[in-house]
C-alpha atoms as a PDB file:
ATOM      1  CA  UNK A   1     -34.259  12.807  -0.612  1.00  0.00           C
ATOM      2  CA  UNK A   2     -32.511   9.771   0.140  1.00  0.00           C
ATOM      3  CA  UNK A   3     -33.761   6.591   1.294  1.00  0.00           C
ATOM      4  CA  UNK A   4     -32.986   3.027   2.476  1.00  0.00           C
ATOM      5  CA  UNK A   5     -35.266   0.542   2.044  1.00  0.00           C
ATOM      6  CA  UNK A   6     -34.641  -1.748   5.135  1.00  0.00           C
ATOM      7  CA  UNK A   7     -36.730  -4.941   3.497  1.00  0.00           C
ATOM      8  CA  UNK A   8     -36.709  -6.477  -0.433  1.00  0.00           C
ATOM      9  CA  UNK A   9     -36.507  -9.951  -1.635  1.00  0.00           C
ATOM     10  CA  UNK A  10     -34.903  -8.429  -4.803  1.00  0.00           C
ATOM     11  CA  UNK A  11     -33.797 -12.236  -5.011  1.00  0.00           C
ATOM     12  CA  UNK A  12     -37.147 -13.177  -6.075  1.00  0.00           C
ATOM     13  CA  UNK A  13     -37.797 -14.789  -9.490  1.00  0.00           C
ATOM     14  CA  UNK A  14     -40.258 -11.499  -9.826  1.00  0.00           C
ATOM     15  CA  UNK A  15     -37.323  -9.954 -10.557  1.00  0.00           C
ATOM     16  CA  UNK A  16     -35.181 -12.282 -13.189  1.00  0.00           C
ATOM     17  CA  UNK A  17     -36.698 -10.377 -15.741  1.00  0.00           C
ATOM     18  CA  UNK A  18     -35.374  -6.708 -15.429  1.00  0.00           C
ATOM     19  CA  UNK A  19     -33.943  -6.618 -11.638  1.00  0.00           C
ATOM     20  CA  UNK A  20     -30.776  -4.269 -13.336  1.00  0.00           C
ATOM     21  CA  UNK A  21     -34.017  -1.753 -14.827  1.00  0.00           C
ATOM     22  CA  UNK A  22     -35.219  -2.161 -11.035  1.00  0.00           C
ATOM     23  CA  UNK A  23     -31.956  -0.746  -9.311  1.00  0.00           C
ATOM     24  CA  UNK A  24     -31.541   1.728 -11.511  1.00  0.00           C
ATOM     25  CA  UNK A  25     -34.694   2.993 -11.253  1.00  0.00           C
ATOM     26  CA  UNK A  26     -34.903   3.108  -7.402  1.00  0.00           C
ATOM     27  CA  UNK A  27     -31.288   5.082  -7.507  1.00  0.00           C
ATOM     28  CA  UNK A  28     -33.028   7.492  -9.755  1.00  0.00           C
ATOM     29  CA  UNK A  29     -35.779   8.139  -7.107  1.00  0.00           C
ATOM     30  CA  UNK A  30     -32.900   8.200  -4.191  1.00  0.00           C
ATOM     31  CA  UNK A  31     -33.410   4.668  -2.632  1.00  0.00           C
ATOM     32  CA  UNK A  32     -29.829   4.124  -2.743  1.00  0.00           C
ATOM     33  CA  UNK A  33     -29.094   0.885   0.190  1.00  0.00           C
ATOM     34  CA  UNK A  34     -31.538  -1.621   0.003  1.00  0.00           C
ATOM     35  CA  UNK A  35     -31.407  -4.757   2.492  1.00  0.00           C
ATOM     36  CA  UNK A  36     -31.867  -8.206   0.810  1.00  0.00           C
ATOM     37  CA  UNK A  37     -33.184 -11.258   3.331  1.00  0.00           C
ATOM     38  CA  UNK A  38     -33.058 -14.603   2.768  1.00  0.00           C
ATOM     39  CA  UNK A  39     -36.096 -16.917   3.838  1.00  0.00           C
ATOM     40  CA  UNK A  40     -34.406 -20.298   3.499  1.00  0.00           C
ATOM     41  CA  UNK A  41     -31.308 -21.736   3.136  1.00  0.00           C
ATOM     42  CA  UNK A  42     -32.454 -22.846  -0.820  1.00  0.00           C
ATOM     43  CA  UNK A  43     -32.303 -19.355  -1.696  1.00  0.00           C
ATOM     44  CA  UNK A  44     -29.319 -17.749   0.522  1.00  0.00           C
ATOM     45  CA  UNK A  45     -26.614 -18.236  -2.304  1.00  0.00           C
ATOM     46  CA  UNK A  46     -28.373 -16.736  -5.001  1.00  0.00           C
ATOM     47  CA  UNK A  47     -29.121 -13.928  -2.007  1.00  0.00           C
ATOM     48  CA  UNK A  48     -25.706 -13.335  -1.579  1.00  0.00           C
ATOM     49  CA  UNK A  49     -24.550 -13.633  -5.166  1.00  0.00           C
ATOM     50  CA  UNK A  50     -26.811 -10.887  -6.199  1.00  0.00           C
ATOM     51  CA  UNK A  51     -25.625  -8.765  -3.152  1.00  0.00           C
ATOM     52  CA  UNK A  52     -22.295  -9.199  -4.515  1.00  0.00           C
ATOM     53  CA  UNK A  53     -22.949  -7.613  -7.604  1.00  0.00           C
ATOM     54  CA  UNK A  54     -23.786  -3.801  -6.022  1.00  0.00           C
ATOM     55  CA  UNK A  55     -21.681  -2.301  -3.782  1.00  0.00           C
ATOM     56  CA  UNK A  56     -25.020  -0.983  -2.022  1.00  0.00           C
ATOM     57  CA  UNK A  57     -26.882  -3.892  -1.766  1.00  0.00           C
ATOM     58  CA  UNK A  58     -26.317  -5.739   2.035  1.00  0.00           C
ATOM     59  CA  UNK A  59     -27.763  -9.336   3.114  1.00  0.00           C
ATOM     60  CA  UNK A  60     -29.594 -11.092   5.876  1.00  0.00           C
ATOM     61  CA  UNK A  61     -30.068 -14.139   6.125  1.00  0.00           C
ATOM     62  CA  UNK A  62     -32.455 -16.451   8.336  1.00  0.00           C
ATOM     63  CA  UNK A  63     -34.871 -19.085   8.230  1.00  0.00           C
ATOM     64  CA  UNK A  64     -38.628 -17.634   7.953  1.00  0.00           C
ATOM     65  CA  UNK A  65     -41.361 -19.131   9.785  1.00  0.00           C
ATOM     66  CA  UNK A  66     -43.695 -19.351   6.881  1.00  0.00           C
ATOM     67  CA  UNK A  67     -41.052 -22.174   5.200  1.00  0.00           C
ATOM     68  CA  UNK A  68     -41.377 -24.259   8.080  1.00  0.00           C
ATOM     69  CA  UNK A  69     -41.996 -27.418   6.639  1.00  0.00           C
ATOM     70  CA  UNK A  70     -38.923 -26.561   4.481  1.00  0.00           C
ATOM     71  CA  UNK A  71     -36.326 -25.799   6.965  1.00  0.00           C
ATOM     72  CA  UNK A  72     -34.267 -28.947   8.112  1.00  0.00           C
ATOM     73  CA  UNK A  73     -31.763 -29.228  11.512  1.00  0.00           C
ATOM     74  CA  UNK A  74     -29.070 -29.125   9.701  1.00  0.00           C
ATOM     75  CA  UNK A  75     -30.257 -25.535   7.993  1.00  0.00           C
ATOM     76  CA  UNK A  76     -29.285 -24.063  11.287  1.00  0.00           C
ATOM     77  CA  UNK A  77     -25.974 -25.535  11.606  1.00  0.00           C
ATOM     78  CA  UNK A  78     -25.403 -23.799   7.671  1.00  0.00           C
ATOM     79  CA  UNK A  79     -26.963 -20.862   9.239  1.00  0.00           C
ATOM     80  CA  UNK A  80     -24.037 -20.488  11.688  1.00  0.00           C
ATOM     81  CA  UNK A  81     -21.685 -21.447   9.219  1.00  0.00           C
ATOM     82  CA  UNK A  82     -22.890 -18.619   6.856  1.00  0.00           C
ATOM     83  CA  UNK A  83     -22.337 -15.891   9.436  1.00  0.00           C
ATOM     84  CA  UNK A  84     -19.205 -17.300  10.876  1.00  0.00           C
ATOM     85  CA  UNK A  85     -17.221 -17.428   6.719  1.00  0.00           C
ATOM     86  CA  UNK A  86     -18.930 -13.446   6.372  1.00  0.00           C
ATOM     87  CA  UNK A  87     -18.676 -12.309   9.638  1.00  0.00           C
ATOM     88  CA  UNK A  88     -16.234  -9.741   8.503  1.00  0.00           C
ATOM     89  CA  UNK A  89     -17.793  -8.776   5.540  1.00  0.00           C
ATOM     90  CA  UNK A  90     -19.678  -5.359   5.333  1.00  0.00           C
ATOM     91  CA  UNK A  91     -22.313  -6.256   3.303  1.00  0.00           C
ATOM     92  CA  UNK A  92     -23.410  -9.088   5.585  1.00  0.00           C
ATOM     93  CA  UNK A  93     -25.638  -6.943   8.079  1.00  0.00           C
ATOM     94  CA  UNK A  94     -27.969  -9.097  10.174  1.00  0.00           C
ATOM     95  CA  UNK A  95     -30.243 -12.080  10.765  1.00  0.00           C
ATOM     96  CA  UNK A  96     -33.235 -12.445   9.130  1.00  0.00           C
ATOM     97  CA  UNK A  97     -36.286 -13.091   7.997  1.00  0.00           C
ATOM     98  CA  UNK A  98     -37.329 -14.777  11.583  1.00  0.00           C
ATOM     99  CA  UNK A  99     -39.786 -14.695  13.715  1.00  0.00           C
ATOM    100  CA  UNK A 100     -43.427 -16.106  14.478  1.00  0.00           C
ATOM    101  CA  UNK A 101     -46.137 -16.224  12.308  1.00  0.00           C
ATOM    102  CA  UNK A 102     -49.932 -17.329  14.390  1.00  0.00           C
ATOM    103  CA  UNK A 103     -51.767 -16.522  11.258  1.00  0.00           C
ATOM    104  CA  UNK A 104     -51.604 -19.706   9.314  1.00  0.00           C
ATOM    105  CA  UNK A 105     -52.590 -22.455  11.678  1.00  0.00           C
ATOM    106  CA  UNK A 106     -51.464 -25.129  10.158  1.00  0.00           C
ATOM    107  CA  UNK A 107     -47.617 -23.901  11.223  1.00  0.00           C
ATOM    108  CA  UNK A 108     -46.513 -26.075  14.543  1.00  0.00           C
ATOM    109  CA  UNK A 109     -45.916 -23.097  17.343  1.00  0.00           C
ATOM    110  CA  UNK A 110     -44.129 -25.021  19.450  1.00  0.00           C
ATOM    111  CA  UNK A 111     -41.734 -25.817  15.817  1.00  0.00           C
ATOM    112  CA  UNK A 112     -41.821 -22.274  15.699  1.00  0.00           C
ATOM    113  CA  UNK A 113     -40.918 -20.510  19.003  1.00  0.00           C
ATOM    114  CA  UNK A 114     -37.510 -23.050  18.771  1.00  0.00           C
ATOM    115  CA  UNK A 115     -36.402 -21.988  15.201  1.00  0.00           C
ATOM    116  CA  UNK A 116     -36.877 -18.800  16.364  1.00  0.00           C
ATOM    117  CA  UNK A 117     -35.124 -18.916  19.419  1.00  0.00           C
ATOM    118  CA  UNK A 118     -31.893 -20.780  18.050  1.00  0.00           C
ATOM    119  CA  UNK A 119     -31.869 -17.704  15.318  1.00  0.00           C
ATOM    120  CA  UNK A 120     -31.984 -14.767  18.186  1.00  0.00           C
ATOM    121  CA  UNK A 121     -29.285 -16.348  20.005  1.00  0.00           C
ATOM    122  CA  UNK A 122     -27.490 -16.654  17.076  1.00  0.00           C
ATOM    123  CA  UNK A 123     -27.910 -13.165  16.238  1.00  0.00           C
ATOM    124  CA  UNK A 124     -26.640 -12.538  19.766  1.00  0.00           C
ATOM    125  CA  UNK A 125     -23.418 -14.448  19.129  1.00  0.00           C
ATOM    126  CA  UNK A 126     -22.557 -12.739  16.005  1.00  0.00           C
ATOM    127  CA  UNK A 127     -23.462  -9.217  17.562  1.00  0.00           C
ATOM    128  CA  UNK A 128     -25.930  -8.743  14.686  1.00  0.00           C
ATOM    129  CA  UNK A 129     -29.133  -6.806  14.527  1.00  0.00           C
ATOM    130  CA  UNK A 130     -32.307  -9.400  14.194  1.00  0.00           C
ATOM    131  CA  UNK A 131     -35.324  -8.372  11.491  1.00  0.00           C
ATOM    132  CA  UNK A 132     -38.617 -10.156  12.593  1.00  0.00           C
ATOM    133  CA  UNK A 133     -41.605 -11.152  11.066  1.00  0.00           C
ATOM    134  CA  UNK A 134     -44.266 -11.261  13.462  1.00  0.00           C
ATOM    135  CA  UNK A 135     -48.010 -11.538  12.459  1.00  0.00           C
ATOM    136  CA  UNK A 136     -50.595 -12.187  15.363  1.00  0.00           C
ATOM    137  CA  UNK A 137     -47.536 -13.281  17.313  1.00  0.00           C
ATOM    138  CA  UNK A 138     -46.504  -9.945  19.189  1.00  0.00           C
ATOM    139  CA  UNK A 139     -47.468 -11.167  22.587  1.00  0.00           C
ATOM    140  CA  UNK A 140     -45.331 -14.344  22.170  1.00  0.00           C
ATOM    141  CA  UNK A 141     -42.245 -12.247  20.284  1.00  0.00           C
ATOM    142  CA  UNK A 142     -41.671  -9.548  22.577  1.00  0.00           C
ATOM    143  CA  UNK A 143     -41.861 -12.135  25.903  1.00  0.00           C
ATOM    144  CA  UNK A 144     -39.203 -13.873  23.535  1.00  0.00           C
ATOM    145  CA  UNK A 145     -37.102 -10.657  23.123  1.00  0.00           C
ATOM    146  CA  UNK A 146     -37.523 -10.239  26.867  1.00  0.00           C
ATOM    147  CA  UNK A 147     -35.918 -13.700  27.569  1.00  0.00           C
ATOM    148  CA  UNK A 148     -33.497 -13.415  24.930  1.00  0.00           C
ATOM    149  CA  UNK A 149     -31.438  -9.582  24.898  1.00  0.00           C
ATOM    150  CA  UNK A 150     -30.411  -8.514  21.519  1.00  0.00           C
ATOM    151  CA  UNK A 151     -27.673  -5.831  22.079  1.00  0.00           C
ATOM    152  CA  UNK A 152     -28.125  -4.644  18.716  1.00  0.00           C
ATOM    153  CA  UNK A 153     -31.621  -4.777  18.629  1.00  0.00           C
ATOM    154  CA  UNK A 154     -33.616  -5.112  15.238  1.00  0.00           C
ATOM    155  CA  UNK A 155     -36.846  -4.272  12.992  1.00  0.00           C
ATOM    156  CA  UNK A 156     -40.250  -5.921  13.580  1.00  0.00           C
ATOM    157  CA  UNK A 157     -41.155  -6.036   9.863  1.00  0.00           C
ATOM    158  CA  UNK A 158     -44.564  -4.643   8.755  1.00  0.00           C
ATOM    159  CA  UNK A 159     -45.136  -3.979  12.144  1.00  0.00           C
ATOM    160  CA  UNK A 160     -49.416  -3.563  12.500  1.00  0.00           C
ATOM    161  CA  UNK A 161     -49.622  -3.811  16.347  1.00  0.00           C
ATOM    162  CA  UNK A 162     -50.825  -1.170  18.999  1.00  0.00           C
ATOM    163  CA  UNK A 163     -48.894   1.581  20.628  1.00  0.00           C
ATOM    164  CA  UNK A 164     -48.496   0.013  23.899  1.00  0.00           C
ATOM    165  CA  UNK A 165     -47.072  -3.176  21.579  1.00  0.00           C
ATOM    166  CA  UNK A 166     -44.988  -0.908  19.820  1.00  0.00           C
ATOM    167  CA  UNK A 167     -44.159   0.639  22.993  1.00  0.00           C
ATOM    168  CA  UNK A 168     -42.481  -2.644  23.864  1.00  0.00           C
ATOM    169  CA  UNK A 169     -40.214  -2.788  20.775  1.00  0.00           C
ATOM    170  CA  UNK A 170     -38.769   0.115  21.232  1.00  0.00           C
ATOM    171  CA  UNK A 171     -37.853  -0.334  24.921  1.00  0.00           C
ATOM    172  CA  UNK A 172     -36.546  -3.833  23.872  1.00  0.00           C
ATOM    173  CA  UNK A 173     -34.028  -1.620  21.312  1.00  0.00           C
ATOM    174  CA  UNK A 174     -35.993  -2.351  17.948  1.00  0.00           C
ATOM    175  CA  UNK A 175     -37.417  -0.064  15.277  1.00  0.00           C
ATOM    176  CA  UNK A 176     -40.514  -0.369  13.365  1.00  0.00           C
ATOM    177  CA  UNK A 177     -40.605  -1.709   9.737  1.00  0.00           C
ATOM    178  CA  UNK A 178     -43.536   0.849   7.854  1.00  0.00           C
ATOM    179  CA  UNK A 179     -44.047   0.218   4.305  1.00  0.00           C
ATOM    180  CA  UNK A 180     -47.395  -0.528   2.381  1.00  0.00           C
ATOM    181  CA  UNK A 181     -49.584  -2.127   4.388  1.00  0.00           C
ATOM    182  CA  UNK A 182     -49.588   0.738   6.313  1.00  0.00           C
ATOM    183  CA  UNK A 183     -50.877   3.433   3.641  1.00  0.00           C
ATOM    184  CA  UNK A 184     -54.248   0.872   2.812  1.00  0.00           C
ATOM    185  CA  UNK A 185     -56.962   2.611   4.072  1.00  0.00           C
ATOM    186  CA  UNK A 186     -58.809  -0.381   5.740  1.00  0.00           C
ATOM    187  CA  UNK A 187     -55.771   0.038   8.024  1.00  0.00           C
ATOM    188  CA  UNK A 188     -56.941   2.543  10.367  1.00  0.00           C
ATOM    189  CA  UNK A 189     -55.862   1.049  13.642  1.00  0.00           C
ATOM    190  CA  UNK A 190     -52.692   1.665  12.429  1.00  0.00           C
ATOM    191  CA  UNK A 191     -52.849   5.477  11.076  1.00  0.00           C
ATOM    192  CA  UNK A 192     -53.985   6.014  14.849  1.00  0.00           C
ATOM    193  CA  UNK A 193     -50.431   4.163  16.081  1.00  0.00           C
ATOM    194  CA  UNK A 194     -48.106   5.391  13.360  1.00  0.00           C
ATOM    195  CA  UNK A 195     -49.352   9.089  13.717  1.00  0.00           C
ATOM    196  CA  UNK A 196     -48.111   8.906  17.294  1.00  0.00           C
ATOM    197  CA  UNK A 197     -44.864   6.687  16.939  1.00  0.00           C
ATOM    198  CA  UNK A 198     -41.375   8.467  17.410  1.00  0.00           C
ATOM    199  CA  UNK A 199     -39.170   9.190  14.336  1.00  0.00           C
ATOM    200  CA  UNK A 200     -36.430   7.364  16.133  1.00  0.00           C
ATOM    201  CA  UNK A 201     -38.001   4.246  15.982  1.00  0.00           C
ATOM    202  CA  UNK A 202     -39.004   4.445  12.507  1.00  0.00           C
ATOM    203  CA  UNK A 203     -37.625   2.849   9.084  1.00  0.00           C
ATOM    204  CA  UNK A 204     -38.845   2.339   5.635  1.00  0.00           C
ATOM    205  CA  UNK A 205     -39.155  -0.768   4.175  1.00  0.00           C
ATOM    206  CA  UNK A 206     -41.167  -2.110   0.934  1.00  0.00           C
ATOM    207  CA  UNK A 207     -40.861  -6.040   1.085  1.00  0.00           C
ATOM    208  CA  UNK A 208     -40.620  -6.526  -2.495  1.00  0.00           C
ATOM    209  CA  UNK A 209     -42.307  -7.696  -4.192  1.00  0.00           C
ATOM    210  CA  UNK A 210     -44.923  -8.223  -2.011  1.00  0.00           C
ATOM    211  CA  UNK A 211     -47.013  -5.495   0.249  1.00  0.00           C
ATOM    212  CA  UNK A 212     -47.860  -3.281  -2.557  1.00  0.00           C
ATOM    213  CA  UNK A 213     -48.904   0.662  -1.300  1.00  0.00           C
ATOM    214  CA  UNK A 214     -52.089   1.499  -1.950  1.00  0.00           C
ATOM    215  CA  UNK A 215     -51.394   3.776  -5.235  1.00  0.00           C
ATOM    216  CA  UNK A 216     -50.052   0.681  -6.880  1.00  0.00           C
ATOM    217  CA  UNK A 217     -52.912  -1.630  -6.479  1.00  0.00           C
ATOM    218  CA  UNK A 218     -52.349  -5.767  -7.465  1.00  0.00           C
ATOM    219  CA  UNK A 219     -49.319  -4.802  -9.075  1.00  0.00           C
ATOM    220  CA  UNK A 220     -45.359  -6.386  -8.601  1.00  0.00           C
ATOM    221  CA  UNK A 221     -44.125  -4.437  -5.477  1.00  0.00           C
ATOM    222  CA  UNK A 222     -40.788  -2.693  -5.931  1.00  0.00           C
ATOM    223  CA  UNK A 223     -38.341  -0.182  -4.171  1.00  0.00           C
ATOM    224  CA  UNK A 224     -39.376   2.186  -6.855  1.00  0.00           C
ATOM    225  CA  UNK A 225     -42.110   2.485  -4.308  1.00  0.00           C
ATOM    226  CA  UNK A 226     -40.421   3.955  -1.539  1.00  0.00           C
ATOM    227  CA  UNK A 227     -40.546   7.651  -2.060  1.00  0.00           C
ATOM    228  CA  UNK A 228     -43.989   7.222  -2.769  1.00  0.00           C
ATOM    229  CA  UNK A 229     -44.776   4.700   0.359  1.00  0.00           C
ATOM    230  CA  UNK A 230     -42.945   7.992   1.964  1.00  0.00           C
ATOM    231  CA  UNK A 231     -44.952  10.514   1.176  1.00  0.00           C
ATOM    232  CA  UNK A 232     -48.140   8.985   2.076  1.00  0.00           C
ATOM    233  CA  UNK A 233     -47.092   7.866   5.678  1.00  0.00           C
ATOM    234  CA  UNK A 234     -45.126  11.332   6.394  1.00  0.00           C
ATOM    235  CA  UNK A 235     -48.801  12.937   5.857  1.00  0.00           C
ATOM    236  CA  UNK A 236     -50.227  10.650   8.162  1.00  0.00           C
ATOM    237  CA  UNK A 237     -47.678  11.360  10.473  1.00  0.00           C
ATOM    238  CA  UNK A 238     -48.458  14.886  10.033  1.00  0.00           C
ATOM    239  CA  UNK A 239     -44.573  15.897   8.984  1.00  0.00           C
ATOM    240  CA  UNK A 240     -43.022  15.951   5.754  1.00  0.00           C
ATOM    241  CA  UNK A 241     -41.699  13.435   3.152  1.00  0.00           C
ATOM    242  CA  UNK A 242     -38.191  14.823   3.665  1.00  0.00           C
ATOM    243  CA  UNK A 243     -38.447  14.959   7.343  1.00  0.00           C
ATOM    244  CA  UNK A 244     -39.462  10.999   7.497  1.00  0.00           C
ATOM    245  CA  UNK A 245     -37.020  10.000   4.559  1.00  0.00           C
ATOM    246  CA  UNK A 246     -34.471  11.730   6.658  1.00  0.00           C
ATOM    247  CA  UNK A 247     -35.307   9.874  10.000  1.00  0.00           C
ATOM    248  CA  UNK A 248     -35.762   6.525   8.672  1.00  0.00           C
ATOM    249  CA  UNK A 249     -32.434   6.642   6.685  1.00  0.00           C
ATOM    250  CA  UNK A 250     -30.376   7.956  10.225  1.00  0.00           C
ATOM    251  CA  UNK A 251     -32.390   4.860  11.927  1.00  0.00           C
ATOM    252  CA  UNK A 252     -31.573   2.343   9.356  1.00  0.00           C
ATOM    253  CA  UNK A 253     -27.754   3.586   9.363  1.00  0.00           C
ATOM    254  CA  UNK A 254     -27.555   3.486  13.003  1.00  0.00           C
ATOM    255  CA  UNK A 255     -28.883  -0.017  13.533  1.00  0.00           C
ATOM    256  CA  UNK A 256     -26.854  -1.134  10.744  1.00  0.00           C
ATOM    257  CA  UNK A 257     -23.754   0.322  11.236  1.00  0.00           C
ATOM    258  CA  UNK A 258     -23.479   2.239   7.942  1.00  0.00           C
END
């Protein structure tokens, strides 16, 4: 069973302490590609030296919402300059982490909804795929996406919204980030939605090394967790492990090229 694990931070000082053990691990268990994103421009070299040191490992980069206070003008012009110097390289494969994030209030909207625009239309110019954070914010995202056309489309990270929500996204050209939110069991909203989603619009994601699944309680989040996050969504889903691994890893190859 082979997987892709669409969202990590494996940059993350969580990980300075046996990242190699990590990888080699996860390739046991058959999560071969794993996508790395960067959250501000601090942290985008050590992103992209990592990346450079497995063949399998590929790079976003973006400026999250939740580092707004931490992001500066001039981070967008780097931004630009960062996808221009890689534009041809293959393990450069979209924008991200960006979005909109309405659950901590003390984060200026307005602030917000312009960093995220600038970051869409550069995703535009570069032709890249766009992966979104988006937390109490899908109203305000997908009018965004409907303003602002991505041709190649994107993830919505996490996503926890409603089928007509998700609905949206997928008309818009985006898949849907699952990981382990969604196997918590005080998430039953969303074992209604995910049980009726499309496997087309569906790809596997952890977010090391936070969003732990629900059999690894308060512990470090890792894509060691991915078969597992797999099998517990594919039975909510009603289908099996193998069926969603193999979806998920078409999806994630599709939107990325691969």
């Amino acid at each position: 069973m082979e997987l892709i694990d669409s969202h990590t931070h494996l940059d993350f000082p969580d990980f300075d302490g046996d990242r190699r053990e990590v990888l080699g691990r996860s390739r046991q268990l058959g999560v071969r590609r794993m996508v790395v994103l960067g959250v501000y421009q601090q942290n985008w070299q050590r992103l992209w030296d990592l990346v450079q040191t497995d063949s399998d490992l590929f790079a976003a980069f973006g400026l999250h919402p939740v580092y707004l206070d931490d992001h500066r003008p001039v981070d967008l012009t780097e931004l630009g300059d960062w996808l221009t110097r890689l534009s041809g390289h293959r393990q450069l494969c979209a924008v991200g982490e960006i979005g909109l994030d309405y659950f901590l209030e003390q984060l200026d909207r307005e602030r917000q909804q312009a960093l995220f625009e600038a970051q869409l239309k550069l995703a535009v110019d570069f032709q890249r795929p766009a992966l979104l954070h988006v937390r109490r914010s899908h109203a305000a995202v997908i009018a965004t996406l409907k303003r602002i056309h991505l041709p190649r489309g994107g993830i919505i990270h996490a996503f926890a919204g409603s089928q007509e929500e998700a609905r949206e996204y997928i008309k818009l050209g985006f898949k849907l980030g699952l990981g382990g939110a969604a196997t918590w069991p005080q998430a039953l909203r969303m074992h209604k939605v995910i049980a009726r989603l499309p496997l087309d619009a569906v790809v596997l994601e952890t977010d090391s090394p936070d969003m732990a699944p629900v059999m690894y309680p308060g512990q470090r989040n890792s894509p060691e967790h991915l078969p597992d996050i797999c099998t517990a969504l594919a039975e909510r889903m009603g289908i099996s492990p193998s069926a969603l691994a193999e979806a998920s890893t078409r999806n994630a190859c599709e939107l990325f090229n691969w």
